[in-house]
C-alpha atoms as a PDB file:
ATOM      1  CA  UNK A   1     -39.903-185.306  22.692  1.00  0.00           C
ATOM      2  CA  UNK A   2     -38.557-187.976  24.818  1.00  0.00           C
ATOM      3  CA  UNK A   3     -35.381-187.788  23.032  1.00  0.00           C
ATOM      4  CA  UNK A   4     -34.807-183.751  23.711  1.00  0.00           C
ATOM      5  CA  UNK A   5     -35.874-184.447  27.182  1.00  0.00           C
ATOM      6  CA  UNK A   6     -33.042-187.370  27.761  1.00  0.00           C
ATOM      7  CA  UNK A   7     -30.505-185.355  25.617  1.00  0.00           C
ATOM      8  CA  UNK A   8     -30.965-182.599  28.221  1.00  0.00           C
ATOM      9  CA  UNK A   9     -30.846-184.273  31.347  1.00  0.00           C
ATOM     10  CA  UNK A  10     -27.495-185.703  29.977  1.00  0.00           C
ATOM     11  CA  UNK A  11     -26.020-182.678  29.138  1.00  0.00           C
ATOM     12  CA  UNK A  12     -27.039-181.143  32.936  1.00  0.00           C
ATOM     13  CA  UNK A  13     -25.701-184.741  34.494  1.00  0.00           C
ATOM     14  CA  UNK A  14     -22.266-183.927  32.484  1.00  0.00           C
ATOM     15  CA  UNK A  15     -22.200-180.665  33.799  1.00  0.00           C
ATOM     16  CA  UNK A  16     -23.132-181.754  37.054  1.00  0.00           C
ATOM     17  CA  UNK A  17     -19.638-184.312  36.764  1.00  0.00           C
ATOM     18  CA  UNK A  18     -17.411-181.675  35.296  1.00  0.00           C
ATOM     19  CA  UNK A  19     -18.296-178.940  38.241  1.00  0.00           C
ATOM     20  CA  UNK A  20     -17.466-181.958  40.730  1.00  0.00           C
ATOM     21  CA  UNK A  21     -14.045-182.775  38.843  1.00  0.00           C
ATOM     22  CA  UNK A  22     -12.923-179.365  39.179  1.00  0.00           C
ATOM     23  CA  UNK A  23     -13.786-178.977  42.789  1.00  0.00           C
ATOM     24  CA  UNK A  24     -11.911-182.353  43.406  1.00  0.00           C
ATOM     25  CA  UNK A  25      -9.231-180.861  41.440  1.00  0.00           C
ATOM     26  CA  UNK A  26      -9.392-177.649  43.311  1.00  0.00           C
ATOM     27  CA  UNK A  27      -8.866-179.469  46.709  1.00  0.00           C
ATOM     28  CA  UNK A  28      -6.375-182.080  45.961  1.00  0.00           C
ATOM     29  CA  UNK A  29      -4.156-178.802  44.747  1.00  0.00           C
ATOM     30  CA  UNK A  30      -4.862-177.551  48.400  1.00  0.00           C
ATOM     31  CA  UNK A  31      -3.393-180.851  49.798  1.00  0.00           C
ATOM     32  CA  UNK A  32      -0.707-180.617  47.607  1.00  0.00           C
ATOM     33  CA  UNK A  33       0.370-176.980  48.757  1.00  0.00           C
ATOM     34  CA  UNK A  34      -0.350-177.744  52.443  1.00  0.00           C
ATOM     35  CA  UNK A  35       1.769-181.014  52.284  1.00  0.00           C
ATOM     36  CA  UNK A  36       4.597-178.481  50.705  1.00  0.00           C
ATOM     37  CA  UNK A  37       4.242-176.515  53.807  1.00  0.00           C
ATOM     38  CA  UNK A  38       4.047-179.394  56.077  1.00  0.00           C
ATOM     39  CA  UNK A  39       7.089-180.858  54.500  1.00  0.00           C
ATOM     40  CA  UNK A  40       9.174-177.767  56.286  1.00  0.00           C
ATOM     41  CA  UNK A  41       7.738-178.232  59.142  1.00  0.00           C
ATOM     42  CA  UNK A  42      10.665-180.473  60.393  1.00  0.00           C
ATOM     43  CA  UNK A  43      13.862-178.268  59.168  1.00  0.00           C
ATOM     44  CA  UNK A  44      15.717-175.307  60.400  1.00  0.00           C
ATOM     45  CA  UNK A  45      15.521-172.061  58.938  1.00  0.00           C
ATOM     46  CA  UNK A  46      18.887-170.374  58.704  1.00  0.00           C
ATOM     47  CA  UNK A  47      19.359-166.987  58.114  1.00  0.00           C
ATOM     48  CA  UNK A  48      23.053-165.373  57.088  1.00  0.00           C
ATOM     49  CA  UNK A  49      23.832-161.792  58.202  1.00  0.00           C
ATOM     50  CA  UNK A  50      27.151-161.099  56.452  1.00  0.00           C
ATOM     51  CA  UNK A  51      27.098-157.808  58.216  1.00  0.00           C
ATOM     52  CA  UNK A  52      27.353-158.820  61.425  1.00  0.00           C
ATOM     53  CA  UNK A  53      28.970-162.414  60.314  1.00  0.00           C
ATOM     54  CA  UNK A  54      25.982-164.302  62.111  1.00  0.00           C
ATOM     55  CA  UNK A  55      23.765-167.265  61.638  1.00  0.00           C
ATOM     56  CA  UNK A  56      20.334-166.712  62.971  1.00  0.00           C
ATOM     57  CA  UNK A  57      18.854-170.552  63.665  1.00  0.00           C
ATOM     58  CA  UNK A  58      15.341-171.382  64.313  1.00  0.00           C
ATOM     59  CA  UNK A  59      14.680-174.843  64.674  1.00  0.00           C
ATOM     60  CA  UNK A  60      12.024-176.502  63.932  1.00  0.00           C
ATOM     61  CA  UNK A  61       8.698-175.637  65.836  1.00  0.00           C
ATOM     62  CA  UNK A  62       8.526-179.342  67.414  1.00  0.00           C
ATOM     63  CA  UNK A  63      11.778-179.635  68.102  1.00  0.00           C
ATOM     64  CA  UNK A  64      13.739-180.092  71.564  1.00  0.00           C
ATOM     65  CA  UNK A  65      16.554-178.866  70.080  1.00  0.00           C
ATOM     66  CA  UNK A  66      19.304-176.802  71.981  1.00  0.00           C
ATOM     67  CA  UNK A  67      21.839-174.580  71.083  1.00  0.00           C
ATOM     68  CA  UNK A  68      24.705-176.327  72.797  1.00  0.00           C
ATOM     69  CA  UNK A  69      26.199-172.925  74.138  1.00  0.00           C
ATOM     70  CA  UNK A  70      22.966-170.293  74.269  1.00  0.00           C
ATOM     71  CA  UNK A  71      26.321-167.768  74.789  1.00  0.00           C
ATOM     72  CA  UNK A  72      27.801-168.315  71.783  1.00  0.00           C
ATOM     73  CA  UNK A  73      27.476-166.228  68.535  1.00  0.00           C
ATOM     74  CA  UNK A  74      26.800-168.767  66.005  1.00  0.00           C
ATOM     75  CA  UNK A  75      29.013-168.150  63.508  1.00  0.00           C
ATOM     76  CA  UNK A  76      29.437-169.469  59.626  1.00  0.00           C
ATOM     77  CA  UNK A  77      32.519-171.536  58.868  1.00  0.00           C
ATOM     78  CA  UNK A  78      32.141-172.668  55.682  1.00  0.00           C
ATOM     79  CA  UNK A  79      29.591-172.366  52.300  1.00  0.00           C
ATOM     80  CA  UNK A  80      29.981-175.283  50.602  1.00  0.00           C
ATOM     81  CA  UNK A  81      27.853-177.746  48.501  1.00  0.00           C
ATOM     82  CA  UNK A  82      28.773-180.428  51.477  1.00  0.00           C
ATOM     83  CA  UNK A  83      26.571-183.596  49.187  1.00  0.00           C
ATOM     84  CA  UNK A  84      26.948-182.606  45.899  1.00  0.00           C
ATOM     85  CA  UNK A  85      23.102-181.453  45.195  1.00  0.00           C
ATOM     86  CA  UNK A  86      23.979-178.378  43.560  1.00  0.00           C
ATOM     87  CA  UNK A  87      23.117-176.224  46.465  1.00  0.00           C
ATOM     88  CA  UNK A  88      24.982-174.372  48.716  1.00  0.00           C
ATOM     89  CA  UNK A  89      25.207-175.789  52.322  1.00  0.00           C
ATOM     90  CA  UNK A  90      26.450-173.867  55.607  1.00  0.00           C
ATOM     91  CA  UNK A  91      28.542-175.514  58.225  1.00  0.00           C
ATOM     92  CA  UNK A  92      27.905-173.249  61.831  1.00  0.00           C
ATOM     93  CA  UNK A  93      30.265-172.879  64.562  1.00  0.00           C
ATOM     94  CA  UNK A  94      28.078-173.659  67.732  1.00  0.00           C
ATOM     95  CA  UNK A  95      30.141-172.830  70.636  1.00  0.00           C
ATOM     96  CA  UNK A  96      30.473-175.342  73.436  1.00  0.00           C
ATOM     97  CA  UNK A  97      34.652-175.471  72.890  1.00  0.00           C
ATOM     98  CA  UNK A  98      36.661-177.921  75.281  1.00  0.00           C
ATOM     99  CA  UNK A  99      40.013-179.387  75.338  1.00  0.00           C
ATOM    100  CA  UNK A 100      38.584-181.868  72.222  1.00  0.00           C
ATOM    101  CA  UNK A 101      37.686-179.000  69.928  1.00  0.00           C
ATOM    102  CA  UNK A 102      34.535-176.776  69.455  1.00  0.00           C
ATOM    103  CA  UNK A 103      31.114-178.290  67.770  1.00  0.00           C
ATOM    104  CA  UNK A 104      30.130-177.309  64.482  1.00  0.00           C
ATOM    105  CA  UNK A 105      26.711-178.076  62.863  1.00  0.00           C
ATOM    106  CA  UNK A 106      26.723-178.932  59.433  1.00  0.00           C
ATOM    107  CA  UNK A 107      23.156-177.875  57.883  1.00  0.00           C
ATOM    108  CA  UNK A 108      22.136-178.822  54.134  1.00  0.00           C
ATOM    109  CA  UNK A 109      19.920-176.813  52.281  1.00  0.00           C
ATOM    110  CA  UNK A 110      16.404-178.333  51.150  1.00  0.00           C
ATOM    111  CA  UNK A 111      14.770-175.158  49.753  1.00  0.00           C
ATOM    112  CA  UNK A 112      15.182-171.635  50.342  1.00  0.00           C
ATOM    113  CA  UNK A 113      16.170-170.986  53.813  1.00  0.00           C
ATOM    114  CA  UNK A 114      14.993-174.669  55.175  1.00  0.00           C
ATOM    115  CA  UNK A 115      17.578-176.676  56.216  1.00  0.00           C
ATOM    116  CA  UNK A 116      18.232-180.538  58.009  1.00  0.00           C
ATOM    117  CA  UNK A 117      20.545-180.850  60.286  1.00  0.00           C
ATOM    118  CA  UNK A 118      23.602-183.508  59.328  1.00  0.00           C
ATOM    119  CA  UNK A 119      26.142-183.456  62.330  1.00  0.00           C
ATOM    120  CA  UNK A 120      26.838-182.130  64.580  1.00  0.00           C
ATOM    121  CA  UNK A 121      29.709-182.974  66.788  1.00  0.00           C
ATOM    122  CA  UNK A 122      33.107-181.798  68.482  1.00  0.00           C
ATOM    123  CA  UNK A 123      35.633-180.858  65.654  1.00  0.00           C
ATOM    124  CA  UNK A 124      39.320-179.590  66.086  1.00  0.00           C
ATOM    125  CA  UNK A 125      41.685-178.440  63.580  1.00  0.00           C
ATOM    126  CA  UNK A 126      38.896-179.228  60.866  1.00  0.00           C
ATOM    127  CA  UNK A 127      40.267-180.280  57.307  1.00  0.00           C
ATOM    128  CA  UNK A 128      37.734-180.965  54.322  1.00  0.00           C
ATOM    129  CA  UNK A 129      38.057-183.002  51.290  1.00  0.00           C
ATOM    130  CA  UNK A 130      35.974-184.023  48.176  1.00  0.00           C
ATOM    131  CA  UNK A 131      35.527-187.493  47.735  1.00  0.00           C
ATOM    132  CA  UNK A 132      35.084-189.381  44.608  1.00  0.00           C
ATOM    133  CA  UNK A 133      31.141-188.632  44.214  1.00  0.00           C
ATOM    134  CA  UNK A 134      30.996-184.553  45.115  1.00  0.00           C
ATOM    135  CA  UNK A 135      30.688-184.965  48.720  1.00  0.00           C
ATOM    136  CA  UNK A 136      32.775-183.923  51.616  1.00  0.00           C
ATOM    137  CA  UNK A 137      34.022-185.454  53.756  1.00  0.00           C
ATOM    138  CA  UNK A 138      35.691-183.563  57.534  1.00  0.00           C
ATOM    139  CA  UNK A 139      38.581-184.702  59.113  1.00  0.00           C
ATOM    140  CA  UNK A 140      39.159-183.755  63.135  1.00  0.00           C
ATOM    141  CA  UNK A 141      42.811-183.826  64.607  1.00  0.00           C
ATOM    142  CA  UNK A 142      43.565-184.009  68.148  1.00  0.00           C
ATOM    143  CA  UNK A 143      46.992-184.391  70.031  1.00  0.00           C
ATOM    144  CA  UNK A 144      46.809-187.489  71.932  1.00  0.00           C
ATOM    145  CA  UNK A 145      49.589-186.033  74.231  1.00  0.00           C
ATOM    146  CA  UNK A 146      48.928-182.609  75.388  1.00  0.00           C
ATOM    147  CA  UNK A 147      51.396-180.047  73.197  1.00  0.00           C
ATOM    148  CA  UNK A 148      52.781-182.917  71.154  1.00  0.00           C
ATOM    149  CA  UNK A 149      51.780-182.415  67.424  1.00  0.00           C
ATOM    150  CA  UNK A 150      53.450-185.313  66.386  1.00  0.00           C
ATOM    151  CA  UNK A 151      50.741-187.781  68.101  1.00  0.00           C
ATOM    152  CA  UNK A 152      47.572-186.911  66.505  1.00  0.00           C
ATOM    153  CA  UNK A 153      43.874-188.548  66.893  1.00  0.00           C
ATOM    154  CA  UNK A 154      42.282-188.381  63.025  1.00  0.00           C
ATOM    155  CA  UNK A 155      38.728-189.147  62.398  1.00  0.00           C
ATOM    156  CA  UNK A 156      37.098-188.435  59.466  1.00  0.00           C
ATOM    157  CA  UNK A 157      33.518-188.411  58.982  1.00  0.00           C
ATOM    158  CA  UNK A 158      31.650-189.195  55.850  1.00  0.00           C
ATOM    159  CA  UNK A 159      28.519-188.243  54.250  1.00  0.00           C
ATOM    160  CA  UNK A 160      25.878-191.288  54.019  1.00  0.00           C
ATOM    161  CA  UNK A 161      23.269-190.439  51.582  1.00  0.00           C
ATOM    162  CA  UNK A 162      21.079-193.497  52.106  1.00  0.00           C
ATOM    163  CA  UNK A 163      20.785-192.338  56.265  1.00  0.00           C
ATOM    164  CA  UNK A 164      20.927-188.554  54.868  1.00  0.00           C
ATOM    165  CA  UNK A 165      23.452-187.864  57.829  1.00  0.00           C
ATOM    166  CA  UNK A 166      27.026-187.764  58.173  1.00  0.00           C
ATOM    167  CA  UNK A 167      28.799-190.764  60.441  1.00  0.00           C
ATOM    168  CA  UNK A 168      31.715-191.477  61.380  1.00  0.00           C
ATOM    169  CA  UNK A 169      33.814-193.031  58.721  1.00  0.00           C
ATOM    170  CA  UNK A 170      37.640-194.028  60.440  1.00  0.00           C
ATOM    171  CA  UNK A 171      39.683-193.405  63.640  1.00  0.00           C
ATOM    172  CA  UNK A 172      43.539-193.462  63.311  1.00  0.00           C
ATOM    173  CA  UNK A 173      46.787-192.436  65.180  1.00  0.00           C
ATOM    174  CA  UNK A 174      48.790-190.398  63.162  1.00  0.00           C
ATOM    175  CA  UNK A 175      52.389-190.556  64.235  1.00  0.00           C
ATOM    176  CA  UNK A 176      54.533-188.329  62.712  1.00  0.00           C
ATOM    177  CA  UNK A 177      58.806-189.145  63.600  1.00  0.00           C
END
């Protein structure tokens, strides 16, 4: 008798442990999915309309960022895989165009529609190239001497994976005679 009574009350305490494992299991799936959504919370969402050949940009919702021109329409200027993840990346015409060029954002895609913000900066006569390992780098040229091609400021900028930004790589005078 004392054996069917401690045979029972194990099998009700193993129960008892199960029920809990699953409920742990339950919320730590919870925390999981609300750290996925968390994990967006810092990224723009971008949204393409070929039609109209527009980039809609929300930023993030504690950001301070600022459209650099609220008048301009923020076009696309180039789809590309900009750091060689597989995914395609947007670079955005922002507006704010002076006598050193126009800025462009360069935005790489995390997921979906989220993106992080990379550069952006003043870029003029933009050039691209693919470096060694997939990513590309962005070359700005700028005449030195107003109307005279043949003095041109180059910098290129470079992607930096460790920083997860792109930075400014060299600055030359290109003289051409």
């Amino acid at each position: 008798m004392k054996t069917s009574i401690v045979l029972i009350f194990l099998f009700l305490f193993s129960c008892q442990t199960k029920k809990g494992q699953k409920e742990n299991t339950d919320i730590s799936n919870f925390k999981q999915t609300d750290k996925s959504i968390n994990k967006n919370e810092h990224l723009f969402t971008l949204n393409e309309i070929n039609s109209e050949n527009l980039v809609k940009i929300i930023p993030p919702k504690n950001s301070d960022f600022e459209l650099p021109d609220s008048t301009a329409k923020t076009e696309p200027y180039k789809n590309e895989d900009f750091n060689a993840d597989g995914k395609n990346d947007i670079m955005v015409y922002l507006g704010a165009c002076g006598t050193g060029g126009c800025i462009y954002g360069i935005f790489l895609n995390q997921n979906q529609n989220y993106y992080k913000l990379v550069f952006m900066d003043y870029l003029k006569g933009a050039e691209f190239e693919v470096e060694n390992n997939g990513f590309i780098s962005v070359k700005s040229y700028e005449e030195i001497e107003p109307y005279n091609p043949s003095k041109l400021s180059v910098t290129k900028f470079k992607f930096n994976e460790t920083k997860y930004k792109y930075e400014l790589d060299t600055t030359y005078v290109y003289l051409d005679r």
